[in-house]
N, C-alpha and C. Protein backbone atom coordinates (compact mmCIF):
# COMPACT_ATOMS: atom_id res chain seq x y z
N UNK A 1 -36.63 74.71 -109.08
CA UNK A 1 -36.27 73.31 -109.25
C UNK A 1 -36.93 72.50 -108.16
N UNK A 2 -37.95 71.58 -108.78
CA UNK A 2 -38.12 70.79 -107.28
C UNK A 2 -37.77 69.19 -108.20
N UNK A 3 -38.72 67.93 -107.06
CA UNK A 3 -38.16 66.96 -107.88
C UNK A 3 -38.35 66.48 -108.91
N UNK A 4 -39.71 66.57 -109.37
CA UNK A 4 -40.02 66.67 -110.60
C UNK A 4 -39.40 66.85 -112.07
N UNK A 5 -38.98 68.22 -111.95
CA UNK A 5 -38.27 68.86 -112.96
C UNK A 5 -36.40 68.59 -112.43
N UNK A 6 -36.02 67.95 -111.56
CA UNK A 6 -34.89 66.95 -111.62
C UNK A 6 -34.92 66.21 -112.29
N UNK A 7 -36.32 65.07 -111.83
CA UNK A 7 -36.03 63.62 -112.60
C UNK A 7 -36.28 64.30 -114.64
N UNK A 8 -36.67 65.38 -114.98
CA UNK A 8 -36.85 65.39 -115.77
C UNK A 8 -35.40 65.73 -116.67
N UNK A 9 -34.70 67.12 -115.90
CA UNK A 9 -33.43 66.90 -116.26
C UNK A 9 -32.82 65.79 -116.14
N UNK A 10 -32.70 64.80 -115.25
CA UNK A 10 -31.99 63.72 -115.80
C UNK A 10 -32.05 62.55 -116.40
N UNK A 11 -33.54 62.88 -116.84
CA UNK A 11 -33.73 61.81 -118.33
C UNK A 11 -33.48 62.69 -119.54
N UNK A 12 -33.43 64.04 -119.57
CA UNK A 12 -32.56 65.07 -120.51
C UNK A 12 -31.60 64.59 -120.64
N UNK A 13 -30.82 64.23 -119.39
CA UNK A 13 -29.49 64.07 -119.48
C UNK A 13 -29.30 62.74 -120.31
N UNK A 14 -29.73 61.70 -119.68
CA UNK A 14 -29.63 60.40 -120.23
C UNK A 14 -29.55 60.66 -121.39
N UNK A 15 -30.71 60.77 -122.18
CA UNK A 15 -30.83 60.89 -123.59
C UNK A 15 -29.67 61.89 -124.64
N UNK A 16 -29.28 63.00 -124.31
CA UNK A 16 -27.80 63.38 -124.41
C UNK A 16 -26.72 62.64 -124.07
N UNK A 17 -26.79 61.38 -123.18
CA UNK A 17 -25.56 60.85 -122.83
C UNK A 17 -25.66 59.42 -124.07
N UNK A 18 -27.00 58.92 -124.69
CA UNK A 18 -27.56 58.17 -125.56
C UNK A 18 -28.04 57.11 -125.09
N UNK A 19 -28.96 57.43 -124.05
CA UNK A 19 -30.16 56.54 -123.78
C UNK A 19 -31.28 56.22 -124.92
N UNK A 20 -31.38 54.87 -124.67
CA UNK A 20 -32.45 54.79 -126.25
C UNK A 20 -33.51 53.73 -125.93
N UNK A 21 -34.68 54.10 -125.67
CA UNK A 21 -35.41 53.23 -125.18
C UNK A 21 -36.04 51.46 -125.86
N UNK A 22 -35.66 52.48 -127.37
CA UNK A 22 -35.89 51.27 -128.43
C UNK A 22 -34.93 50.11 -128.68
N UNK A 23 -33.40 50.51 -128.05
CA UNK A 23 -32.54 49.26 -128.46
C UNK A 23 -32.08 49.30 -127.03
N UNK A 24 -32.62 49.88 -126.03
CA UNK A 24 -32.07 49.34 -124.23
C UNK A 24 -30.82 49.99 -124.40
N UNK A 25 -30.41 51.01 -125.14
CA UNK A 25 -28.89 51.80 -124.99
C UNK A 25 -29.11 52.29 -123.47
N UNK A 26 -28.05 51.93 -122.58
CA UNK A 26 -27.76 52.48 -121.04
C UNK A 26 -26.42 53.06 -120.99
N UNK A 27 -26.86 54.83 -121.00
CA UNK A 27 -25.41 55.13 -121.36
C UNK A 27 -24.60 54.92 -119.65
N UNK A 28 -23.64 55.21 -120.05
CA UNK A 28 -22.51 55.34 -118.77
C UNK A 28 -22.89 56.19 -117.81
N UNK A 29 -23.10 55.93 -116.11
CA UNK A 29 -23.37 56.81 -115.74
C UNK A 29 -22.42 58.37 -115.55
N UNK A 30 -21.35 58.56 -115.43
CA UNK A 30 -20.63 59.51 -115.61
C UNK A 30 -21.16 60.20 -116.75
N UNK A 31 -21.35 59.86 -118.19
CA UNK A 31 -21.54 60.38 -119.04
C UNK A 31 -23.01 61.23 -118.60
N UNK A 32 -23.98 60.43 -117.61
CA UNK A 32 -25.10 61.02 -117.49
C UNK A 32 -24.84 62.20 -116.52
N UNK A 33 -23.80 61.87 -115.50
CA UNK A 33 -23.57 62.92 -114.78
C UNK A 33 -23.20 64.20 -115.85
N UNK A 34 -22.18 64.20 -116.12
CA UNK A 34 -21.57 65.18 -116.91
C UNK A 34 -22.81 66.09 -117.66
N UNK A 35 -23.48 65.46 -118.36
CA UNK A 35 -24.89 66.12 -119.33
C UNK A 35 -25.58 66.70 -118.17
N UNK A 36 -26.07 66.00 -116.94
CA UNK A 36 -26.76 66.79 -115.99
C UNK A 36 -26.04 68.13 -115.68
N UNK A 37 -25.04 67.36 -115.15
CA UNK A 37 -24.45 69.11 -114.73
C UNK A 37 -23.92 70.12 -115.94
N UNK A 38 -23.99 69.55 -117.11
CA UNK A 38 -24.06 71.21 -118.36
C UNK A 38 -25.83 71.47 -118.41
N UNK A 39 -26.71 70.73 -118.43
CA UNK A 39 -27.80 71.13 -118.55
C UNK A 39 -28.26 72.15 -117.11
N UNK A 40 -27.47 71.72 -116.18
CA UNK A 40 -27.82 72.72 -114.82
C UNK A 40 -27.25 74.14 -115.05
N UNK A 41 -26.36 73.88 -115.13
CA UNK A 41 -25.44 74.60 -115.73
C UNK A 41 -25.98 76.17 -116.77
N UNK A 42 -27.12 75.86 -117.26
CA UNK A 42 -27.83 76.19 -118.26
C UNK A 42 -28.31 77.28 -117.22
N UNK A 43 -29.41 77.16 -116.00
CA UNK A 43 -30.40 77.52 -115.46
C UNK A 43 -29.99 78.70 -114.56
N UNK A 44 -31.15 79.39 -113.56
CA UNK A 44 -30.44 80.45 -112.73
C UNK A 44 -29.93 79.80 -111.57
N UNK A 45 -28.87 80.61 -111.24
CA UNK A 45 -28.08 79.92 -109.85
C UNK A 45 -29.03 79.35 -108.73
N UNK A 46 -29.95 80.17 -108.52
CA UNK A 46 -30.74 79.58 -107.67
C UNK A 46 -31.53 78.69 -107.76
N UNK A 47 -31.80 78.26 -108.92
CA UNK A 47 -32.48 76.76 -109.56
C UNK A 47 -31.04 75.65 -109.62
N UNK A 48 -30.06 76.20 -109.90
CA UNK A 48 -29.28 75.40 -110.05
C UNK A 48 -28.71 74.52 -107.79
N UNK A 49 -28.64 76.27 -107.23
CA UNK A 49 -28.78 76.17 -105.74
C UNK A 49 -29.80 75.04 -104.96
N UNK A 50 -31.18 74.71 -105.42
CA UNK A 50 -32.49 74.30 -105.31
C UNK A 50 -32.34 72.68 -105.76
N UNK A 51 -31.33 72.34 -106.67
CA UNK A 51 -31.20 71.16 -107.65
C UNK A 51 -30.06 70.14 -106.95
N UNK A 52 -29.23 71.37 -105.94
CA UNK A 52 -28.27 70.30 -104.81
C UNK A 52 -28.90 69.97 -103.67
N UNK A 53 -30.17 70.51 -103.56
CA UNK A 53 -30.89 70.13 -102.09
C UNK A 53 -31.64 68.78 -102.91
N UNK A 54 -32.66 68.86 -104.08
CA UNK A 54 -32.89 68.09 -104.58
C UNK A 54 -32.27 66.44 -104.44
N UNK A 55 -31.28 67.01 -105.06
CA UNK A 55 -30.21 65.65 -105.21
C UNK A 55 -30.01 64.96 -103.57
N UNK A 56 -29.94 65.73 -102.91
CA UNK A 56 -29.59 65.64 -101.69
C UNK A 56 -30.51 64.69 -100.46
N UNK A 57 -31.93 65.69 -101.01
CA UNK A 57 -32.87 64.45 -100.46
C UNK A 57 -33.28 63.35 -101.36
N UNK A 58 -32.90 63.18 -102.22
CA UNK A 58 -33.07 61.67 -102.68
C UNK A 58 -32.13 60.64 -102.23
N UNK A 59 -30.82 61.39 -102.11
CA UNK A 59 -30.20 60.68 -101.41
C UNK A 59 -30.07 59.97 -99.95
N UNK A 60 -30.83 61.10 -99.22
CA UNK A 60 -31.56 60.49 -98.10
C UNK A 60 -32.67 59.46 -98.05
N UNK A 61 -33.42 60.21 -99.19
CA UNK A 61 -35.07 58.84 -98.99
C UNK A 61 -34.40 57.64 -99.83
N UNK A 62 -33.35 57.20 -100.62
CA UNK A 62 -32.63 55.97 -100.66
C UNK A 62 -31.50 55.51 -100.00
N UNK A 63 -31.54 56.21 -98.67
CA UNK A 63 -30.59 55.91 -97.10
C UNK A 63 -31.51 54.93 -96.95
N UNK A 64 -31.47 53.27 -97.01
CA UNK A 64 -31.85 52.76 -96.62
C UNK A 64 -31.34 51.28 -96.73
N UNK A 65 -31.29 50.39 -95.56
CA UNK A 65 -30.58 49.17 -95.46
C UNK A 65 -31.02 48.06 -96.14
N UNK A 66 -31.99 47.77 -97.16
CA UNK A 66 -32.34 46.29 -97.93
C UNK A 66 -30.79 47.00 -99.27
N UNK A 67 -31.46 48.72 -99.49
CA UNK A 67 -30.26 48.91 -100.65
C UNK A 67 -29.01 48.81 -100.72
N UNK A 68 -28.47 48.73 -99.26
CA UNK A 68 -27.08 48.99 -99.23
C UNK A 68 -27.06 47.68 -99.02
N UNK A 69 -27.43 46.62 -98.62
CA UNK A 69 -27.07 45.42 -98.29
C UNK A 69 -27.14 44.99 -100.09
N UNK A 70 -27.96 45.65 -101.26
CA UNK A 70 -27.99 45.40 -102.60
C UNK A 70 -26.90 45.83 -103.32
N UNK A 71 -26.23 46.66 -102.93
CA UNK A 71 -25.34 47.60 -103.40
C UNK A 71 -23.91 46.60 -103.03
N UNK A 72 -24.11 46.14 -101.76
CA UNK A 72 -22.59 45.29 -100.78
C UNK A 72 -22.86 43.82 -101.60
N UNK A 73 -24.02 43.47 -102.26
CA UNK A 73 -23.97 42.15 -103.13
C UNK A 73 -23.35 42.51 -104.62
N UNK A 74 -23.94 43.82 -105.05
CA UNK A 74 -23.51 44.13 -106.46
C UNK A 74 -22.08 44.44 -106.61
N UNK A 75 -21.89 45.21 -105.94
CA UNK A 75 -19.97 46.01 -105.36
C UNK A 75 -19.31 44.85 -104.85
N UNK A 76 -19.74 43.70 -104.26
CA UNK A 76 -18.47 42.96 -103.86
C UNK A 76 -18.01 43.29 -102.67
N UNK A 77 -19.24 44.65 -101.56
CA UNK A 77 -18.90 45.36 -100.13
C UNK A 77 -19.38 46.47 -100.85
N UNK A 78 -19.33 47.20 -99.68
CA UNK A 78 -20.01 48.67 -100.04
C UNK A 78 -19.64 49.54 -98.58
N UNK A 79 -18.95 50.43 -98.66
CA UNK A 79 -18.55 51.09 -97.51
C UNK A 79 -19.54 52.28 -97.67
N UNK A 80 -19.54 53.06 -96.44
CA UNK A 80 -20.70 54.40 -96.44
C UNK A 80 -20.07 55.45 -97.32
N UNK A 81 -19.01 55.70 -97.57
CA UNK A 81 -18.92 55.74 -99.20
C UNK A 81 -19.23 55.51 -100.15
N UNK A 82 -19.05 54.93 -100.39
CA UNK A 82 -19.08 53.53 -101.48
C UNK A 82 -20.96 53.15 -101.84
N UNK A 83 -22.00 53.54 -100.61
CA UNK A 83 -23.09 53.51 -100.42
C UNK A 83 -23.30 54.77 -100.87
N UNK A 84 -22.81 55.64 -100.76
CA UNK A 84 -23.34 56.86 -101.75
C UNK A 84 -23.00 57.08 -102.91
N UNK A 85 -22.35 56.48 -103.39
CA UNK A 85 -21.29 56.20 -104.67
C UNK A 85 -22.09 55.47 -105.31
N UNK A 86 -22.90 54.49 -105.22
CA UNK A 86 -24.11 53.45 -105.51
C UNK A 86 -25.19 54.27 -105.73
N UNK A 87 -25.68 55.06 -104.79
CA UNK A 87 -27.06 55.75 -104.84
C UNK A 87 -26.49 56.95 -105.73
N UNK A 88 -25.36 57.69 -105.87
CA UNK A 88 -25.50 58.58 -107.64
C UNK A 88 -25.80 57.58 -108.91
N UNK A 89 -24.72 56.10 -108.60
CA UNK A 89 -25.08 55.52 -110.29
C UNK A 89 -26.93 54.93 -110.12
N UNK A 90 -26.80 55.07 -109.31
CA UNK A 90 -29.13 54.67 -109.11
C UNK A 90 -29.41 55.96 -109.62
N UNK A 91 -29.34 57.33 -109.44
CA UNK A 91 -30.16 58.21 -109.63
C UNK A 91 -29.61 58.44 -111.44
N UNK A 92 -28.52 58.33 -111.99
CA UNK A 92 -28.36 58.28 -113.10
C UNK A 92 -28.94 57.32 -114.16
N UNK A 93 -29.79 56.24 -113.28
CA UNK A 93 -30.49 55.29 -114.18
C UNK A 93 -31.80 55.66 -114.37
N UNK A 94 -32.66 57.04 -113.96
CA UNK A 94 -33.70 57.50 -113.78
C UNK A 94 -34.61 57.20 -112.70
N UNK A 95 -35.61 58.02 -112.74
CA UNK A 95 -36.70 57.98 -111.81
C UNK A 95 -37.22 56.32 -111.72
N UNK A 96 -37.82 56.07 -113.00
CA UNK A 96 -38.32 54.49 -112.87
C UNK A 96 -37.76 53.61 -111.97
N UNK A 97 -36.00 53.40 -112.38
CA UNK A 97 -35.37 52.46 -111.77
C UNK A 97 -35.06 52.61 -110.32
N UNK A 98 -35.16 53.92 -110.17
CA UNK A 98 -34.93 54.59 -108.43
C UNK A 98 -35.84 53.98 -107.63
N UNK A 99 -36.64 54.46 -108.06
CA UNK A 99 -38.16 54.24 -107.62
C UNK A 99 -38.50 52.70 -107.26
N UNK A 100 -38.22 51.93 -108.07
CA UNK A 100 -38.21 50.63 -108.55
C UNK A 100 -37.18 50.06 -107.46
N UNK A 101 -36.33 50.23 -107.77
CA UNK A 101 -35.06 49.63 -106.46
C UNK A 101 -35.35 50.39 -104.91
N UNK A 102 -35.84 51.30 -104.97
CA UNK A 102 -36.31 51.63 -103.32
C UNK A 102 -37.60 50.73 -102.74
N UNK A 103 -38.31 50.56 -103.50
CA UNK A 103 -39.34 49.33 -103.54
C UNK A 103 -39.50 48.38 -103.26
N UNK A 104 -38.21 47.83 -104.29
CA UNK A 104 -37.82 46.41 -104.29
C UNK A 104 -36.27 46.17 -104.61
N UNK A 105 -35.31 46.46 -104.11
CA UNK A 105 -34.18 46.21 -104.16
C UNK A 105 -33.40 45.16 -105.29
N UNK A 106 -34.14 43.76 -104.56
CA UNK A 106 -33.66 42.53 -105.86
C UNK A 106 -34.18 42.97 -106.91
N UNK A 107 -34.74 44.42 -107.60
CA UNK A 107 -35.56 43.77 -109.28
C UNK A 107 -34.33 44.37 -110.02
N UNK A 108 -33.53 45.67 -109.02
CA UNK A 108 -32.33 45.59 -109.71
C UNK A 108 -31.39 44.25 -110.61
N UNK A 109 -31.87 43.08 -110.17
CA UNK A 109 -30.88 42.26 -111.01
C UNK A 109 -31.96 41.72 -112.24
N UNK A 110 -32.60 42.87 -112.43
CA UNK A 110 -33.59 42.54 -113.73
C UNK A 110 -32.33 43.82 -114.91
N UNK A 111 -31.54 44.55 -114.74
CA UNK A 111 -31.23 45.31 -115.14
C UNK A 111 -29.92 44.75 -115.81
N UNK A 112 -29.82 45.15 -117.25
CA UNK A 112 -28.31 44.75 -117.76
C UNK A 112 -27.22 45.20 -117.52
N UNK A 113 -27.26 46.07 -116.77
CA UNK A 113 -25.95 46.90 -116.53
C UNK A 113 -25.70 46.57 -115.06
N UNK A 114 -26.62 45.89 -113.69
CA UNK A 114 -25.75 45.05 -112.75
C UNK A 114 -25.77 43.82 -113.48
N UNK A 115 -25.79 43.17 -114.24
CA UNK A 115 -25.29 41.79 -114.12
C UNK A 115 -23.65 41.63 -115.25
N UNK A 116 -24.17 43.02 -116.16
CA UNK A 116 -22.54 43.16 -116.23
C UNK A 116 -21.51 43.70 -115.36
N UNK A 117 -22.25 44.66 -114.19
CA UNK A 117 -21.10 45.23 -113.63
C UNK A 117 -20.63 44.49 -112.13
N UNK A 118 -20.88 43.04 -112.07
CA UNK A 118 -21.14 42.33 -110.78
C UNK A 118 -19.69 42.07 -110.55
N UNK A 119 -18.88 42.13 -111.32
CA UNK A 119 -17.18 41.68 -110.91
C UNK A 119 -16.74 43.29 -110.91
N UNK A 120 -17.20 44.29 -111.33
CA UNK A 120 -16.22 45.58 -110.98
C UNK A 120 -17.22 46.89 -110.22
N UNK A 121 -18.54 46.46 -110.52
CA UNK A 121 -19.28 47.22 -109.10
C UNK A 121 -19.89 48.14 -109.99
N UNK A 122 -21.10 49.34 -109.46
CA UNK A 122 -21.57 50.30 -110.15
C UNK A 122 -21.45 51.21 -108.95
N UNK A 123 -20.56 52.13 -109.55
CA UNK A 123 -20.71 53.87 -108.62
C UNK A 123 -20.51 54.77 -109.62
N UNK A 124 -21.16 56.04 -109.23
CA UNK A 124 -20.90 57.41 -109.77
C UNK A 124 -20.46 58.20 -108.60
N UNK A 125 -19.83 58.85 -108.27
CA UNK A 125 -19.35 59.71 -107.06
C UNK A 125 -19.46 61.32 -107.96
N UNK A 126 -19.05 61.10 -109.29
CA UNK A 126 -19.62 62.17 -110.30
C UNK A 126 -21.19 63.19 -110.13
N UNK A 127 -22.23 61.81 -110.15
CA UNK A 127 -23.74 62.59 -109.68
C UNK A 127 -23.44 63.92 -108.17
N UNK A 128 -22.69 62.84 -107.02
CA UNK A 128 -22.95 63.98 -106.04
C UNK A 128 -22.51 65.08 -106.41
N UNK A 129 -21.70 65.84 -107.54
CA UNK A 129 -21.41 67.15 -107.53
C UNK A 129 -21.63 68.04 -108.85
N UNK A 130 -22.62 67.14 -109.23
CA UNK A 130 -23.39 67.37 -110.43
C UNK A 130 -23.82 68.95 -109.96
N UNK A 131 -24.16 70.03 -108.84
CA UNK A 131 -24.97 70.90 -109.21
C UNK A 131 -23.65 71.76 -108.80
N UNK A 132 -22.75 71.15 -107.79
CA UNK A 132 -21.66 72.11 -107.84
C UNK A 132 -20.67 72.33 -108.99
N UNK A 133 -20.76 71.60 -109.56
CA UNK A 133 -20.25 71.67 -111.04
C UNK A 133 -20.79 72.57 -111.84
N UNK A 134 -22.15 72.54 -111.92
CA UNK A 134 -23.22 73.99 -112.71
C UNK A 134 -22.84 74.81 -112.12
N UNK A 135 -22.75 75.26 -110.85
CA UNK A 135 -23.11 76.49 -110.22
C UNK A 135 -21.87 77.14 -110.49
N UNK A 136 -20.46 76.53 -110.33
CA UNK A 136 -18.98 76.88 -110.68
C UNK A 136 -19.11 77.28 -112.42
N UNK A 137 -19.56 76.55 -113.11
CA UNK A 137 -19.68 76.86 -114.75
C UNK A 137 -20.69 77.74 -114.75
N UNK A 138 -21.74 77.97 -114.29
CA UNK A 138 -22.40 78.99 -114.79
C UNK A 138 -22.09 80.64 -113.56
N UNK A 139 -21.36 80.74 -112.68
CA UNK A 139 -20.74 81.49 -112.10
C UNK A 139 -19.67 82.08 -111.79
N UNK A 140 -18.88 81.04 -111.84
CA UNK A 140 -17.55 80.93 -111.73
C UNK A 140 -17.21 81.04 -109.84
N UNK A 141 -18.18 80.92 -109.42
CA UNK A 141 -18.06 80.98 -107.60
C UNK A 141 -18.85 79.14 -107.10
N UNK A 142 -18.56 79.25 -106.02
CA UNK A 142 -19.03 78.17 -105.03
C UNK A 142 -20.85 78.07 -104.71
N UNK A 143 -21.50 76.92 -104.70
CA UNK A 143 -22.65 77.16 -104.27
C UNK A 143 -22.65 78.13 -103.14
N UNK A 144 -23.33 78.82 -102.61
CA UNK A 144 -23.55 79.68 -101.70
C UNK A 144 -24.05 78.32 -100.22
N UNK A 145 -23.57 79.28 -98.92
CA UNK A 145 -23.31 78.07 -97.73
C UNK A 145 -25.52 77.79 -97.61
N UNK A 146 -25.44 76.89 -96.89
CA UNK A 146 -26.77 76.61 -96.68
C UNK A 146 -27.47 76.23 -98.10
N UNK A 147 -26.77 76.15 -98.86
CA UNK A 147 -27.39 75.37 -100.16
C UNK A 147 -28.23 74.25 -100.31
N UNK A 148 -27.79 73.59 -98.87
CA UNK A 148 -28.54 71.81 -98.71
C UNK A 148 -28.35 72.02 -97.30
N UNK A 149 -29.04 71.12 -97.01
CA UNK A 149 -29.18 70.18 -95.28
C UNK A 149 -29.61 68.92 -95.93
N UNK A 150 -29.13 68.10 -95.18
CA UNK A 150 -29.37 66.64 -95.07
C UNK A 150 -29.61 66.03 -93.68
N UNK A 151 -30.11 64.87 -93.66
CA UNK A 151 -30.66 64.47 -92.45
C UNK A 151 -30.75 62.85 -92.88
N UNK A 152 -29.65 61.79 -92.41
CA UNK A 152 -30.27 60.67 -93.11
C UNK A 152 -31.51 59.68 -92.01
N UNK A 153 -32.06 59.02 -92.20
CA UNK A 153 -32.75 58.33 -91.22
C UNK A 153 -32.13 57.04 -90.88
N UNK A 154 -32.74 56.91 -89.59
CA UNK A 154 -32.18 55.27 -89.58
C UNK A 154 -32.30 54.56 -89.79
N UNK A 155 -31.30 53.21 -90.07
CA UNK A 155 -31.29 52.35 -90.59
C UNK A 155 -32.23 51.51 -90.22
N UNK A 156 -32.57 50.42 -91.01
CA UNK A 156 -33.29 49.64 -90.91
C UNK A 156 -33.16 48.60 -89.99
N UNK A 157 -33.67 48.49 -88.21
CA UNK A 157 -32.94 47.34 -87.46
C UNK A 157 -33.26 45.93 -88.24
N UNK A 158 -33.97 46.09 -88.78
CA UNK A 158 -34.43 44.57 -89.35
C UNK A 158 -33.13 44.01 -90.28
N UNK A 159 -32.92 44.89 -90.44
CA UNK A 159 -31.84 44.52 -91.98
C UNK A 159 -29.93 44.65 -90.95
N UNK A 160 -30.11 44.97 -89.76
CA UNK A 160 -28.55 44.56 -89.27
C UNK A 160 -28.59 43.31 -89.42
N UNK A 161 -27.56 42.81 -90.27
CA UNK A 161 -26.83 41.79 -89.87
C UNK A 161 -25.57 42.14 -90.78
N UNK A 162 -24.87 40.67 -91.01
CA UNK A 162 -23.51 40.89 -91.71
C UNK A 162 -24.03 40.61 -92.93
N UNK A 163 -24.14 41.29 -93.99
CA UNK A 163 -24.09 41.17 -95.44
C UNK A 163 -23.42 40.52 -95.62
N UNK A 164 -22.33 40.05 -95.94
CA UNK A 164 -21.48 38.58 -95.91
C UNK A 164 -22.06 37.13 -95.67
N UNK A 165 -23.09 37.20 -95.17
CA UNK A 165 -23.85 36.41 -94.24
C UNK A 165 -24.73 35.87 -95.75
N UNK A 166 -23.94 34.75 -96.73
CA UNK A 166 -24.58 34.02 -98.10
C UNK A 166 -26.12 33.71 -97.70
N UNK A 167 -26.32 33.35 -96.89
CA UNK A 167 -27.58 32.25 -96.56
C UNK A 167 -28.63 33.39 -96.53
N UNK A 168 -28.58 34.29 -95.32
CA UNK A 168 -29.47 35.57 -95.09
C UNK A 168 -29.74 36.70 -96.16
N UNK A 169 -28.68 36.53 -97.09
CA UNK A 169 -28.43 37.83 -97.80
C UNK A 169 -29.16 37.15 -99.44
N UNK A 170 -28.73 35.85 -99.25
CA UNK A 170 -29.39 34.92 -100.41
C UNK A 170 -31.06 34.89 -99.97
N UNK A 171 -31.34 34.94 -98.86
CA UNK A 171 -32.85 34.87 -98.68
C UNK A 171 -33.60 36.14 -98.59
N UNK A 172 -32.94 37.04 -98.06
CA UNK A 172 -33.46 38.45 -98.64
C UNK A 172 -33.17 39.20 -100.19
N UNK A 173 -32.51 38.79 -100.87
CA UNK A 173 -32.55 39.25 -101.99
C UNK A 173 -32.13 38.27 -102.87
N UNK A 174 -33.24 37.29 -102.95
CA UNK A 174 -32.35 36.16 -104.18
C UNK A 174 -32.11 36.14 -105.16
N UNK A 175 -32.75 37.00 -106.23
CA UNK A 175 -32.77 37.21 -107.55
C UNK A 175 -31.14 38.24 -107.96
N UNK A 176 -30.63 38.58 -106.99
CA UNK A 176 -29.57 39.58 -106.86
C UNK A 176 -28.20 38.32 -106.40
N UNK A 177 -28.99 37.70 -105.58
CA UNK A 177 -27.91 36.66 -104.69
C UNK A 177 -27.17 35.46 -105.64
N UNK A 178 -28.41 35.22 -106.71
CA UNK A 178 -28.10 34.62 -107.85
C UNK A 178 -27.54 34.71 -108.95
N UNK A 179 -27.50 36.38 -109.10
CA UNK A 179 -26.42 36.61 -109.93
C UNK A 179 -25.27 37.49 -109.45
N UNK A 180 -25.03 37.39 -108.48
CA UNK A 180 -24.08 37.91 -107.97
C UNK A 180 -22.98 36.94 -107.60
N UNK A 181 -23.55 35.80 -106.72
CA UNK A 181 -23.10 35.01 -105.78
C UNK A 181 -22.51 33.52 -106.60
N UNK A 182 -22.88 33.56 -108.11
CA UNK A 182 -22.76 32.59 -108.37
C UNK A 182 -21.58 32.79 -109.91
């Protein structure tokens, strides 16, 4: 399993959860979680072992402060919880949009599913245990220890300030600030 054949399972997944490119169907992310982890589920433990480190560093290379300050406009706040809770429902929207929002943060409010979810927030907390979920169903035991390491980097000094902060937060991400804020 490397990342590749992740992002590929989880446009598998999508499309089992009823992603449809032709009518913009965006299924639920839970639902995408769930399909990921039976499709992991599928594989050998140690691909499935290989698929929580996976997950793991993506979650690190989208440790980063323009997103969480995107995430604290979309959520209404965003605690370091709550910031990883954000980055599973990102990785359940696929590679494109990942990719796309690590990039550029505001094009997220090009997407129909934040500008509906701007009064109740978007998280999956589901994705993070997407492979421990396989590894338990296709074993019936615990990932094995040393399964992952993580390492997040630091934050962005440019981007401390108070997210709360309308004026700053409206000028770094306006297209987000505008439909969020208004």
């Amino acid at each position: 399993m490397d990342e590749e054949r992740f992002w590929q399972l989880i446009e598998e997944a999508r499309t089992r959860a009823g992603a449809d490119a032709r009518t913009g169907a965006d299924p639920a992310a839970r639902e995408v979680a769930g399909q990921a982890s039976a499709l992991l589920a599928e594989l050998a433990p140690a691909d499935i072992a290989r698929a929580q480190q996976v997950l793991w560093d993506l979650l690190a290379q989208s440790y980063r402060s323009p997103l969480w300050a995107a995430a604290h406009l979309i959520n209404g706040g965003c605690s370091d919880d709550g910031f990883d809770y954000f980055r599973g429902w990102l990785i359940t929207r696929g590679r494109a949009v990942f990719e796309r929002a690590l990039a550029d943060p505001d094009s997220l409010a090009t997407l129909p599913a934040v500008a509906a979810a701007v009064a109740e927030g978007l998280e999956c907390e589901d994705t993070l245990d997407i492979a421990w979920q396989a590894y338990r169903a296709a074993t019936g035991g615990e990932l094995p220890d040393g399964s992952l390491t993580i390492g997040y980097p630091d934050l962005d000094p440019e981007w401390d300030f108070d997210f709360d902060d309308e004026e700053e937060i409206t000028r770094r991400l306006p297209a987000l600030a505008v439909l969020c804020l208004t």
